[in-house]
Protein backbone atom coordinates (compact mmCIF):
# COMPACT_ATOMS: atom_id res chain seq x y z
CA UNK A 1 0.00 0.00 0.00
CA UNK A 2 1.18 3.78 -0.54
CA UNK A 3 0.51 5.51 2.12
CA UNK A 4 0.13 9.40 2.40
CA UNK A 5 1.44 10.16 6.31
CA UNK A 6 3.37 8.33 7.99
CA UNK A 7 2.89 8.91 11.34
CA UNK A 8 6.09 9.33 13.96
CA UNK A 9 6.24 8.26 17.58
CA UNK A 10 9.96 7.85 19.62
CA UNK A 11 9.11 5.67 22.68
CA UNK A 12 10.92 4.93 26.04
CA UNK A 13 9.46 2.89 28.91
CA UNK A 14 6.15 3.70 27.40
CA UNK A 15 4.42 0.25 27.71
CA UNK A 16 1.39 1.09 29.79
CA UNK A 17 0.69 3.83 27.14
CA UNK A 18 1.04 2.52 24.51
CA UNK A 19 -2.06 0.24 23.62
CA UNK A 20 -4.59 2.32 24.20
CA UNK A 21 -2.34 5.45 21.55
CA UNK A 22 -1.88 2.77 18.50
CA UNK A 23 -5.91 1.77 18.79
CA UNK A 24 -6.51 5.58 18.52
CA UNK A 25 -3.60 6.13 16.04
CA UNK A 26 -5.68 3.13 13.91
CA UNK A 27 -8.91 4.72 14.00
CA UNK A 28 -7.45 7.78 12.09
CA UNK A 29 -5.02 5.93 10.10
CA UNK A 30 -7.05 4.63 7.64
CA UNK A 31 -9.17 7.70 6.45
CA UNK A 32 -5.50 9.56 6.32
CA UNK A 33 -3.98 6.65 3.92
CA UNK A 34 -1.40 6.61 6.95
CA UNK A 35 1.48 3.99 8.60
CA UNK A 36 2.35 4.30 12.30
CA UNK A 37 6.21 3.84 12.89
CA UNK A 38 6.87 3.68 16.99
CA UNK A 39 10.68 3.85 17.75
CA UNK A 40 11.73 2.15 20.62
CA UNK A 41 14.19 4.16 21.95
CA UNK A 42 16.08 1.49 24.05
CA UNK A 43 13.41 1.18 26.77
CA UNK A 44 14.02 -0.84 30.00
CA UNK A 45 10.18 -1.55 30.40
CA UNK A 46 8.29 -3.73 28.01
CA UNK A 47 7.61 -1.82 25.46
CA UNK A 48 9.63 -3.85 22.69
CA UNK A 49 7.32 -7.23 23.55
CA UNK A 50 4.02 -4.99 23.72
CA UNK A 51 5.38 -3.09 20.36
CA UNK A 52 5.60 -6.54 18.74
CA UNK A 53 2.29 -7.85 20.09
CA UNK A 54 0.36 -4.58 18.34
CA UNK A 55 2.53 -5.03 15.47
CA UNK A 56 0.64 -8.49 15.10
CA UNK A 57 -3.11 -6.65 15.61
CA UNK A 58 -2.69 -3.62 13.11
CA UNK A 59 -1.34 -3.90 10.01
CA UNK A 60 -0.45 -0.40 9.57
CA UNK A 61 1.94 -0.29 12.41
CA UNK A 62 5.70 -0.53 12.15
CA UNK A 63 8.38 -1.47 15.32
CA UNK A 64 11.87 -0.50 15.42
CA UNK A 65 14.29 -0.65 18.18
CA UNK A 66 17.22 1.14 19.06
CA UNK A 67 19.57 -1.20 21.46
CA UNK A 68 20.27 1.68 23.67
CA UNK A 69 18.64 4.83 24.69
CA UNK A 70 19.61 7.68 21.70
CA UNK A 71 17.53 9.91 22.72
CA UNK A 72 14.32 11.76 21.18
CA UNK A 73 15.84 13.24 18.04
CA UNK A 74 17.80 10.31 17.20
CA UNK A 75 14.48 8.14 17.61
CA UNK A 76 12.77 10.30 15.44
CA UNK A 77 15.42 10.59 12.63
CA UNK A 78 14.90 7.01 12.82
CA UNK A 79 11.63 6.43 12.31
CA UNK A 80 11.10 9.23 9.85
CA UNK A 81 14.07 8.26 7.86
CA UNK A 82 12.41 5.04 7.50
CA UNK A 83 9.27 6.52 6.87
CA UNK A 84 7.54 5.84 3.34
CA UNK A 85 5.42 9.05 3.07
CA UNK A 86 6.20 12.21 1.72
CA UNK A 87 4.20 13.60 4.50
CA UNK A 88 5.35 13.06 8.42
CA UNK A 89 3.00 13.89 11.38
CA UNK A 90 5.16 13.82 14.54
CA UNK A 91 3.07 12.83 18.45
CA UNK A 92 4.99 11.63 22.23
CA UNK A 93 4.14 8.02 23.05
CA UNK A 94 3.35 9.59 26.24
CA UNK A 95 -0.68 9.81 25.89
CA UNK A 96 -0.92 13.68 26.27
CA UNK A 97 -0.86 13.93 22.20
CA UNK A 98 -4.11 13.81 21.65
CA UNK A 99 -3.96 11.52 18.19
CA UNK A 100 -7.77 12.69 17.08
CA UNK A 101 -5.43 16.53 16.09
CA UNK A 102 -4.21 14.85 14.00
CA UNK A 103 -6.43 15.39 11.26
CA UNK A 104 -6.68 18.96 11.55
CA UNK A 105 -3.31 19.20 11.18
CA UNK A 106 -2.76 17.73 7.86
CA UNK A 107 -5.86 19.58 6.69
CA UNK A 108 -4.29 22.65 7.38
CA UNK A 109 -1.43 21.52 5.44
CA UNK A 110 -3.25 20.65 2.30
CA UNK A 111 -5.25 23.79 2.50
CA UNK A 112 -1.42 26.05 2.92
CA UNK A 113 -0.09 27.59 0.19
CA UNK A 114 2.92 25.62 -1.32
CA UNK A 115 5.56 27.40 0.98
CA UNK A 116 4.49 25.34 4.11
CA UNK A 117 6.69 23.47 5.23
CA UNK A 118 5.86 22.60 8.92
CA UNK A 119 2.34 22.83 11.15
CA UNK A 120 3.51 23.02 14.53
CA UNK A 121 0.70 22.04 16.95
CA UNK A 122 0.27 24.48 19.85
CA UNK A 123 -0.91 23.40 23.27
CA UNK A 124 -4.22 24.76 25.04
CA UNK A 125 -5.06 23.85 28.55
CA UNK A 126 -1.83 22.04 29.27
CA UNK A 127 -2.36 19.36 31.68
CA UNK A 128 1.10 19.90 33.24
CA UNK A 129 2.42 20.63 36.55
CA UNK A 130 2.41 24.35 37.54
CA UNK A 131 6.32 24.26 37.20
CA UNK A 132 6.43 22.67 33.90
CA UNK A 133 4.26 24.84 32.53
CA UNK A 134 6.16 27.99 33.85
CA UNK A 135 9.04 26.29 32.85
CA UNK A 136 8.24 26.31 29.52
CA UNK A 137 6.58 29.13 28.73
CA UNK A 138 10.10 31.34 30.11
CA UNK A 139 12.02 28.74 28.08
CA UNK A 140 9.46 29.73 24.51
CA UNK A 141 9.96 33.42 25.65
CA UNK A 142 14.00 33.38 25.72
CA UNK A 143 13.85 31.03 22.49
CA UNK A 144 11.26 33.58 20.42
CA UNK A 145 13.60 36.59 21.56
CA UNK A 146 16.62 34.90 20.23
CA UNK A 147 15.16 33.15 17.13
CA UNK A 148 12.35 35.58 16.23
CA UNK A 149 10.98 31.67 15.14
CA UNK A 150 7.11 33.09 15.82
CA UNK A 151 6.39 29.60 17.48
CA UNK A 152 4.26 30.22 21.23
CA UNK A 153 5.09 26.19 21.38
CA UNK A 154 7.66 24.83 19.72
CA UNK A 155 8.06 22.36 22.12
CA UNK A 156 4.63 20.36 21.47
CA UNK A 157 5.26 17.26 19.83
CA UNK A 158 2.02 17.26 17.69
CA UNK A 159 3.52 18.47 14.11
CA UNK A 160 3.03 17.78 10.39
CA UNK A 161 5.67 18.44 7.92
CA UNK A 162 7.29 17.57 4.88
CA UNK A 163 9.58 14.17 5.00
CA UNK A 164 12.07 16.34 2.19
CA UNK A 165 12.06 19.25 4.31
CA UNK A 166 13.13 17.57 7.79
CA UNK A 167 15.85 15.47 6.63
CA UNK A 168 17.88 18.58 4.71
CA UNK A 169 18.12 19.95 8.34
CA UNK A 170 21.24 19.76 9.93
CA UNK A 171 20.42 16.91 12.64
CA UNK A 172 21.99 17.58 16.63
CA UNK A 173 20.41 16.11 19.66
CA UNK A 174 17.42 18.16 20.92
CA UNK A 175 17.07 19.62 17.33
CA UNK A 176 13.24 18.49 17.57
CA UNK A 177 12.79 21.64 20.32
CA UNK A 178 13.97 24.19 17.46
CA UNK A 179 12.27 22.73 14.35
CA UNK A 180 9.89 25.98 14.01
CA UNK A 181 13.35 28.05 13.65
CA UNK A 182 15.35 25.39 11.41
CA UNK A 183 12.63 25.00 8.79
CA UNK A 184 11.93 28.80 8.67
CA UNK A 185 15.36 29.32 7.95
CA UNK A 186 15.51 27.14 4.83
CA UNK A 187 13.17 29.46 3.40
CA UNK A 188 9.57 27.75 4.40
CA UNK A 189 6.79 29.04 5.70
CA UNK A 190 5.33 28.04 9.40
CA UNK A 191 1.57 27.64 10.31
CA UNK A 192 0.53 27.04 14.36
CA UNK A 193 -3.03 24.72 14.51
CA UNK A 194 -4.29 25.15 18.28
CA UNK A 195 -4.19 21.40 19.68
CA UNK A 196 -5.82 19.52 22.79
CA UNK A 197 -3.17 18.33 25.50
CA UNK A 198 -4.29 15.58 28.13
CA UNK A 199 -2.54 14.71 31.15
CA UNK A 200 -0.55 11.46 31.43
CA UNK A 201 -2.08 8.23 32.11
CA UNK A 202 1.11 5.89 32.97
CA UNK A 203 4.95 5.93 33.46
CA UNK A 204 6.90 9.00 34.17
CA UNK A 205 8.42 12.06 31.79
CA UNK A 206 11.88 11.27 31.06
CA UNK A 207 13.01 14.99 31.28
CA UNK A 208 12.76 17.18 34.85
CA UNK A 209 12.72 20.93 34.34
CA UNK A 210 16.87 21.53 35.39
CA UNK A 211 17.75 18.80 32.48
CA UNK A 212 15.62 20.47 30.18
CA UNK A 213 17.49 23.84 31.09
CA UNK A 214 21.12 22.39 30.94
CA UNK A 215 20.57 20.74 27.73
CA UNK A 216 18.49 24.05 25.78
CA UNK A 217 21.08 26.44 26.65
CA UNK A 218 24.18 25.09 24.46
CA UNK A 219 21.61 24.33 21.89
CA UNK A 220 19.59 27.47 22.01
CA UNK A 221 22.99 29.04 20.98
CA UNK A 222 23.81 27.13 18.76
CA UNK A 223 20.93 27.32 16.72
CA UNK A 224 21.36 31.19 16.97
CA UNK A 225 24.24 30.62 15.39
CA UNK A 226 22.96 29.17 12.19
CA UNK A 227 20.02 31.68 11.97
CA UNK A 228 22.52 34.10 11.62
CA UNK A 229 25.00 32.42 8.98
CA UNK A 230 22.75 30.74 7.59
CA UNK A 231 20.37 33.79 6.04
CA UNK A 232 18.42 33.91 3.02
CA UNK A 233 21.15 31.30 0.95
CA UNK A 234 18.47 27.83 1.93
CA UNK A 235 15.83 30.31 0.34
CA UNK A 236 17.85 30.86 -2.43
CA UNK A 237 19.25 27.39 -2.81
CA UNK A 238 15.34 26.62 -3.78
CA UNK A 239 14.83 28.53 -6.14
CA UNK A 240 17.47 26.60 -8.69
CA UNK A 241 16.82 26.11 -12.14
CA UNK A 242 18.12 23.67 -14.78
CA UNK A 243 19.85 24.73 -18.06
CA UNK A 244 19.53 22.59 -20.82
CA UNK A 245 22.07 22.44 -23.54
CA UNK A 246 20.90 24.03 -26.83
């Protein structure tokens, strides 16, 4: 089957999450012509044996497994690398990606002029602790100041964007925290869709609000960085056009 989407999930020591997220991944799947590739991002639970067991139930579902813990970027340049679509929608094993936004997503997509090249889900009602959210709404005010990205959430998970688009970026750890900025400096456009958060139903986030800081900080710079070498030449790189010999 060709399939449209190709939807993305990294996993870690998500097994009491993730049964009930693939049956509600499968209910959208098939009206979206979409696979579901979950990345096993060395978990220590038993989420590889209850990957393979839903592998067995839906069709549409891929499992890969990475022998030790990479990290989320590297699990999702995994799975998306693998990924048959030209069209990737991106969710946290996690439960508190709603998958029913999906849909509006890739509408909003399909009805964006050609420039698009990411919809970047943005979070109402978070159903976070009060220091998470705080947390992250001083970490999306420092990051707009210094990126001028326009994203009020570029740390929500839910996204659709073009396969093409995601894999000419130049891949770090964390780089799925700066997507927003990355793809608008290649030259594409960025659209926010407002999205549904829910709180979480079983294990534990793998990130406390100190990591989060340590690791944003060298990254947050360094991604200023290539903003500012990097300007207008991705733009102009797609604009190319081929001479034929006369």
């Amino acid at each position: 089957m060709k399939y449209a989407l190709s939807i993305v999930l990294p996993a870690q020591n998500e097994a009491g999450n993730l049964p009930d997220l693939i049956r509600s991944l499968a209910e959208i799947a098939g009206p979206l012509k979409a696979e579901i590739i979950v990345v096993d991002d060395g978990s220590k639970d038993d989420t590889a044996a209850c990957l393979k067991e839903l592998c067995t139930t839906y069709p549409m579902l891929r499992g890969l497994q990475h022998s030790v813990s990479l990290g989320q970027s590297a699990a999702l340049r995994t799975g998306i690398t693998a990924a048959s679509a030209p069209l990737i929608a991106t969710l946290d094993a996690d439960g508190q990606n709603p998958p029913d936004n999906i849909p509006a997503l890739v509408a909003a997509y399909h009805a964006a002029p050609d420039g698009v090249g990411l919809v970047q889900g943005e979070r109402q009602n978070r159903q976070d602790s009060l220091s998470k959210r705080f947390a992250s709404r001083f970490a999306n005010a420092l990051r707009r100041a210094l990126l001028r990205d326009g994203s009020r959430d570029s740390g929500c998970a839910l996204r659709v964007f073009r396969r093409d688009v995601y894999l000419n970026l130049p891949w770090f750890r964390h780089i799925h925290r700066f997507l927003p900025a990355l793809i608008r400096r290649d030259g594409w456009d960025v659209i926010a869709v407002p999205v549904n958060h829910a709180a979480r139903i079983a294990g534990k986030s793998h990130y406390n609000n100190f990591q989060r800081g340590l690791a944003g900080i060298p990254d947050l710079m360094g991604v200023a960085w290539l903003i500012w070498r990097g300007v207008d030449t991705p733009l102009a790189m797609r604009d190319v056009t081929e001479l034929l010999d006369v």
